[in-house]
N, C-alpha and C. Protein backbone atom coordinates (compact mmCIF):
# COMPACT_ATOMS: atom_id res chain seq x y z
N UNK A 1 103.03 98.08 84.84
CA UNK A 1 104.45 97.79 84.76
C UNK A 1 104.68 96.53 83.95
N UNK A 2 105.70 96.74 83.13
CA UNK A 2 106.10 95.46 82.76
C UNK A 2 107.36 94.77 83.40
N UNK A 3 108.64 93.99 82.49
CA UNK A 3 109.34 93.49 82.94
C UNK A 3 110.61 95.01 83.20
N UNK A 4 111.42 94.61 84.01
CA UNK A 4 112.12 95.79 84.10
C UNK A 4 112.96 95.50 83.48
N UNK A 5 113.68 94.37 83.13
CA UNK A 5 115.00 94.30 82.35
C UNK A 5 114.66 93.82 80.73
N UNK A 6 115.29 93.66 79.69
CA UNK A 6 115.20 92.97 78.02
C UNK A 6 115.42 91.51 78.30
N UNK A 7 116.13 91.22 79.13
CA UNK A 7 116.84 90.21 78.71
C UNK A 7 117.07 89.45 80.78
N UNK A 8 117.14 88.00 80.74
CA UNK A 8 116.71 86.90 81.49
C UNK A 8 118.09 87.59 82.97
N UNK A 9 118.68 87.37 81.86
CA UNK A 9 120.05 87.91 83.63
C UNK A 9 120.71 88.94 82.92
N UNK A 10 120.11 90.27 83.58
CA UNK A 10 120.49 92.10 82.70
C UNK A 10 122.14 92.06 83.44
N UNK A 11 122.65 91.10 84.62
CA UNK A 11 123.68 91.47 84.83
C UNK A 11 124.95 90.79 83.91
N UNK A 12 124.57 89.77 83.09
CA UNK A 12 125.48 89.36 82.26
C UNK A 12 125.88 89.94 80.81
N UNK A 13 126.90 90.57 81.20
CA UNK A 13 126.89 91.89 79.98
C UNK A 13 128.80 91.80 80.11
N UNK A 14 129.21 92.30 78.89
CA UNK A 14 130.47 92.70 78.47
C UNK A 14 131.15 93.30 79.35
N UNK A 15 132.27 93.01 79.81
CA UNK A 15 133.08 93.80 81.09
C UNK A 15 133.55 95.01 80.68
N UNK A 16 132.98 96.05 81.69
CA UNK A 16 133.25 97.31 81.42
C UNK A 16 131.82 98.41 80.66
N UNK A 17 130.62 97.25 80.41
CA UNK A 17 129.43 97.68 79.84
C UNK A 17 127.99 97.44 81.24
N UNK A 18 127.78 98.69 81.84
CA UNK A 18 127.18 98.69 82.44
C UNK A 18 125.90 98.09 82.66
N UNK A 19 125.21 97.62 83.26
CA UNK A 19 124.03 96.18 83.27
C UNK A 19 122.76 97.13 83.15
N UNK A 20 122.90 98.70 83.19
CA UNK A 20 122.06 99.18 82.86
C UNK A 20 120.95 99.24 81.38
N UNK A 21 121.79 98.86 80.41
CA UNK A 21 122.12 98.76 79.27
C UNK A 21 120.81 98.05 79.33
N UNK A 22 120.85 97.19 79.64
CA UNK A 22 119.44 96.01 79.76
C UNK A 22 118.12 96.37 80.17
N UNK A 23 118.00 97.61 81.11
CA UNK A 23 116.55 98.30 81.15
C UNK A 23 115.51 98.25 80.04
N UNK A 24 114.34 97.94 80.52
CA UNK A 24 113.33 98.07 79.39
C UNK A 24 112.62 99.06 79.68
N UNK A 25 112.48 100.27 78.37
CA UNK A 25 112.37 101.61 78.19
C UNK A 25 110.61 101.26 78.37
N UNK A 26 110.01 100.19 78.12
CA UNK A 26 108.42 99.70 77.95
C UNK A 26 108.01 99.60 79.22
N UNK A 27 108.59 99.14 80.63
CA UNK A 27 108.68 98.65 81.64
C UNK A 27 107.39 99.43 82.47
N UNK A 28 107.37 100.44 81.96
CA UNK A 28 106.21 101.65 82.66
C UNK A 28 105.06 102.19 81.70
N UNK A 29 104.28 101.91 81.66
CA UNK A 29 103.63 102.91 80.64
C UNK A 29 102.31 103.20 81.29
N UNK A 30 101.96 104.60 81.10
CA UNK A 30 100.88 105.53 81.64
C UNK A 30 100.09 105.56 80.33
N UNK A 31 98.48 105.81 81.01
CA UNK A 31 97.41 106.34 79.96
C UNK A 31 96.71 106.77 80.71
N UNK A 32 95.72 107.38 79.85
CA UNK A 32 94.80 107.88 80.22
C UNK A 32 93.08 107.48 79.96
N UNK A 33 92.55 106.99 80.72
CA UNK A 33 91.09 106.74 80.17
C UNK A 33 89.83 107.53 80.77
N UNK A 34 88.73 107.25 80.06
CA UNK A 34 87.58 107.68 80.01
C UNK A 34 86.85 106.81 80.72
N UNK A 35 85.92 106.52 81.91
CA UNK A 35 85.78 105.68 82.92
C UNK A 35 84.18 106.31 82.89
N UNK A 36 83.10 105.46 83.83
CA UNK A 36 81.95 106.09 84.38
C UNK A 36 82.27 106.91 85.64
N UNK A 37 81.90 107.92 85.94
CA UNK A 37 81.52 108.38 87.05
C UNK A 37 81.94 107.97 88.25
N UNK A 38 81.05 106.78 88.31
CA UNK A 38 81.42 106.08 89.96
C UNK A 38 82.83 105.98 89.84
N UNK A 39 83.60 105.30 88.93
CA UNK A 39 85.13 105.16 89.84
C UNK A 39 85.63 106.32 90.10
N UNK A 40 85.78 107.89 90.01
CA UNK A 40 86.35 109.02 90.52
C UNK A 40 85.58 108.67 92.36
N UNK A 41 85.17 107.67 92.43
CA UNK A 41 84.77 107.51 94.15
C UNK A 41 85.58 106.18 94.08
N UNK A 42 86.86 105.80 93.27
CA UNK A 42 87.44 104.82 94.07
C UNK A 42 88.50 105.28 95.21
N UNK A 43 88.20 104.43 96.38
CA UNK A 43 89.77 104.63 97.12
C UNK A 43 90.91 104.09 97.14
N UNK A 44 91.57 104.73 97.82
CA UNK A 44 93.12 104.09 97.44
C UNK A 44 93.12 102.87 98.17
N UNK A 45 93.92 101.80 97.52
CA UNK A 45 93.54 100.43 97.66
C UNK A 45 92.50 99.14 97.50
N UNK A 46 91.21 99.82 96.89
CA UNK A 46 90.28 99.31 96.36
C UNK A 46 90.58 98.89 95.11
N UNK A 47 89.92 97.44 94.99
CA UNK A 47 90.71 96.36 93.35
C UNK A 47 89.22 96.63 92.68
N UNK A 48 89.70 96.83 91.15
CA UNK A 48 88.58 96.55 90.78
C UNK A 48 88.66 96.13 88.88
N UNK A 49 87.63 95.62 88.32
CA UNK A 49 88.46 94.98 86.84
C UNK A 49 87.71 95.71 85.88
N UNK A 50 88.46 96.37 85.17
CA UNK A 50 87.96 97.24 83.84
C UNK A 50 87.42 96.15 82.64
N UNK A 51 86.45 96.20 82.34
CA UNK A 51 85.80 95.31 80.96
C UNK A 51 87.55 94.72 79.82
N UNK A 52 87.58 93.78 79.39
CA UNK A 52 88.58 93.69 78.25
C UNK A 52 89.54 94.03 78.39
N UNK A 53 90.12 94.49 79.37
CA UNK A 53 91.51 95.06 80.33
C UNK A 53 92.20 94.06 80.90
N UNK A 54 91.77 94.03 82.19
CA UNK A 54 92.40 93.21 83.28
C UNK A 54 91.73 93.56 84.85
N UNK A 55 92.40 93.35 85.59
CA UNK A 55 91.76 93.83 86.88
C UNK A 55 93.31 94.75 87.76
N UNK A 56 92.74 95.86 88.24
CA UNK A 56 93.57 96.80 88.97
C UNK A 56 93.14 96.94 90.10
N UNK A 57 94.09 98.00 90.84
CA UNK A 57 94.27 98.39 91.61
C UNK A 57 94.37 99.97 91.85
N UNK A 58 93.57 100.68 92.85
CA UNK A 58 93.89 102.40 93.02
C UNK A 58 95.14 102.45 93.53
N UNK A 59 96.08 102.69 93.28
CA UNK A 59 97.44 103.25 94.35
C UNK A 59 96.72 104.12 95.13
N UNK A 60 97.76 103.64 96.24
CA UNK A 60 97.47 103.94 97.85
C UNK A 60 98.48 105.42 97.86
N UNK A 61 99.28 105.53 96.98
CA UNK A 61 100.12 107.04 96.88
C UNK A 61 99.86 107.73 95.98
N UNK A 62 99.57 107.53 95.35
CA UNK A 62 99.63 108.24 93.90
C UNK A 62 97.96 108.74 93.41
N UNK A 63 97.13 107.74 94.23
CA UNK A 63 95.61 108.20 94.28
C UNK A 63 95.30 109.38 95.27
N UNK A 64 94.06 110.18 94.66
CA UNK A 64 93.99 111.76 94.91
C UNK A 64 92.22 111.57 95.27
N UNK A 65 91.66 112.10 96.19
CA UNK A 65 90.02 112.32 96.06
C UNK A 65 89.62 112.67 94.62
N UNK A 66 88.61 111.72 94.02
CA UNK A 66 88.26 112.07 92.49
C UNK A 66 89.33 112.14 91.73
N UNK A 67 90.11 111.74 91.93
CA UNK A 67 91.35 111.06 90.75
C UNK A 67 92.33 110.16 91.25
N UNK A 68 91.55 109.19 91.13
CA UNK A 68 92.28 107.91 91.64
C UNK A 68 93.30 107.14 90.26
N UNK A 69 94.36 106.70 90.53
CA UNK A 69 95.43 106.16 89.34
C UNK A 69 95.44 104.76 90.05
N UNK A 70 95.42 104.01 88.68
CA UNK A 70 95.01 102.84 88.93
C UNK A 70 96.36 101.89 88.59
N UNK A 71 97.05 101.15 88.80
CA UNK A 71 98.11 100.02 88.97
C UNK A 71 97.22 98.64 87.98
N UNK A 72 97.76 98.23 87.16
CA UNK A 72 97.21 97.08 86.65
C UNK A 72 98.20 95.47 87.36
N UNK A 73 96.97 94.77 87.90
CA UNK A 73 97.16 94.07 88.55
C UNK A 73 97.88 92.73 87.89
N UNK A 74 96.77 92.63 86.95
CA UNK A 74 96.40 91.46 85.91
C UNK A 74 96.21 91.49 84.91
N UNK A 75 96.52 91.50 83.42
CA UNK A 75 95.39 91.58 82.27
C UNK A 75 95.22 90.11 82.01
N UNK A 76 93.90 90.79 81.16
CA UNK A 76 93.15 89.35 80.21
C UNK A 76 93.62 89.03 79.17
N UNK A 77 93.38 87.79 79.20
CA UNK A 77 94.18 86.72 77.84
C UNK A 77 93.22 87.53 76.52
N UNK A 78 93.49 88.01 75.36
CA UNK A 78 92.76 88.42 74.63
C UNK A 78 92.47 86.38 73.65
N UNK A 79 91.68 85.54 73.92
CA UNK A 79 91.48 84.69 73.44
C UNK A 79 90.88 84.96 72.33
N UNK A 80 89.99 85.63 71.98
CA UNK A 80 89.81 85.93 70.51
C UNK A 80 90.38 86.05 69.45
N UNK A 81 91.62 86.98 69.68
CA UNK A 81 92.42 86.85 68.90
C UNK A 81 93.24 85.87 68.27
N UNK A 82 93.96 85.35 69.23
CA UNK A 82 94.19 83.71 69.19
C UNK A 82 93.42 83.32 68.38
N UNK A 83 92.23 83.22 68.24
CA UNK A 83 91.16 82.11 67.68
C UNK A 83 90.86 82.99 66.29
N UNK A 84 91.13 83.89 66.16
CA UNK A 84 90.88 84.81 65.01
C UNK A 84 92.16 84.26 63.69
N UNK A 85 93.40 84.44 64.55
CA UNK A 85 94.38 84.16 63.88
C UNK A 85 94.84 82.33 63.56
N UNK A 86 94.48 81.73 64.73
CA UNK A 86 94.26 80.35 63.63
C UNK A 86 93.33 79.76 62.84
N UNK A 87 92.03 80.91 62.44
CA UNK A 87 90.93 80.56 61.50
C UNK A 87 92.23 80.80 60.37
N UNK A 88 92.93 82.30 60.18
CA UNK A 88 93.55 82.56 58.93
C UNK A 88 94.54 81.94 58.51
N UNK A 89 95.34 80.75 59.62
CA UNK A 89 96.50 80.54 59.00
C UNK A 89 96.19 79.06 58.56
């Protein structure tokens, strides 16, 4: 999940222009990955941190025996990049 709204206070909007307006369409986004083995034995509610990712979480609803969906908890600072891009500038 990301932020749910665009903008700092989604309720301050033009009278008569619904505060919906301010939703961020990005707020959710699903994928799909390619994992080892062992995690199709995660359970629901077990944390655990994918390499270069971040660290997650199995949902406790939405996780299935051998198909567990994972909630991202945290991601990682990609610092490399950072350091990539002030060699070039």
């Amino acid at each position: 999940y990301d932020r749910l709204f665009k903008t700092e206070r989604p309720d301050h909007v033009p009278e008569g222009v619904d505060y919906k307006v301010n939703l961020n369409p990005d707020s959710l986004k699903t994928r799909t990955a390619y994992v080892e083995p062992s995690v199709a034995n995660t359970r629901a509610g077990d944390r655990c941190q994918f390499e270069r990712k971040g660290y997650f979480f199995a949902d406790p609803r939405d996780s299935a025996p051998g198909q567990p969906v994972f909630n991202q908890i945290v991601s990682l600072k990609d610092t490399l990049a950072k350091i990539e891009n002030k060699e070039e500038g």
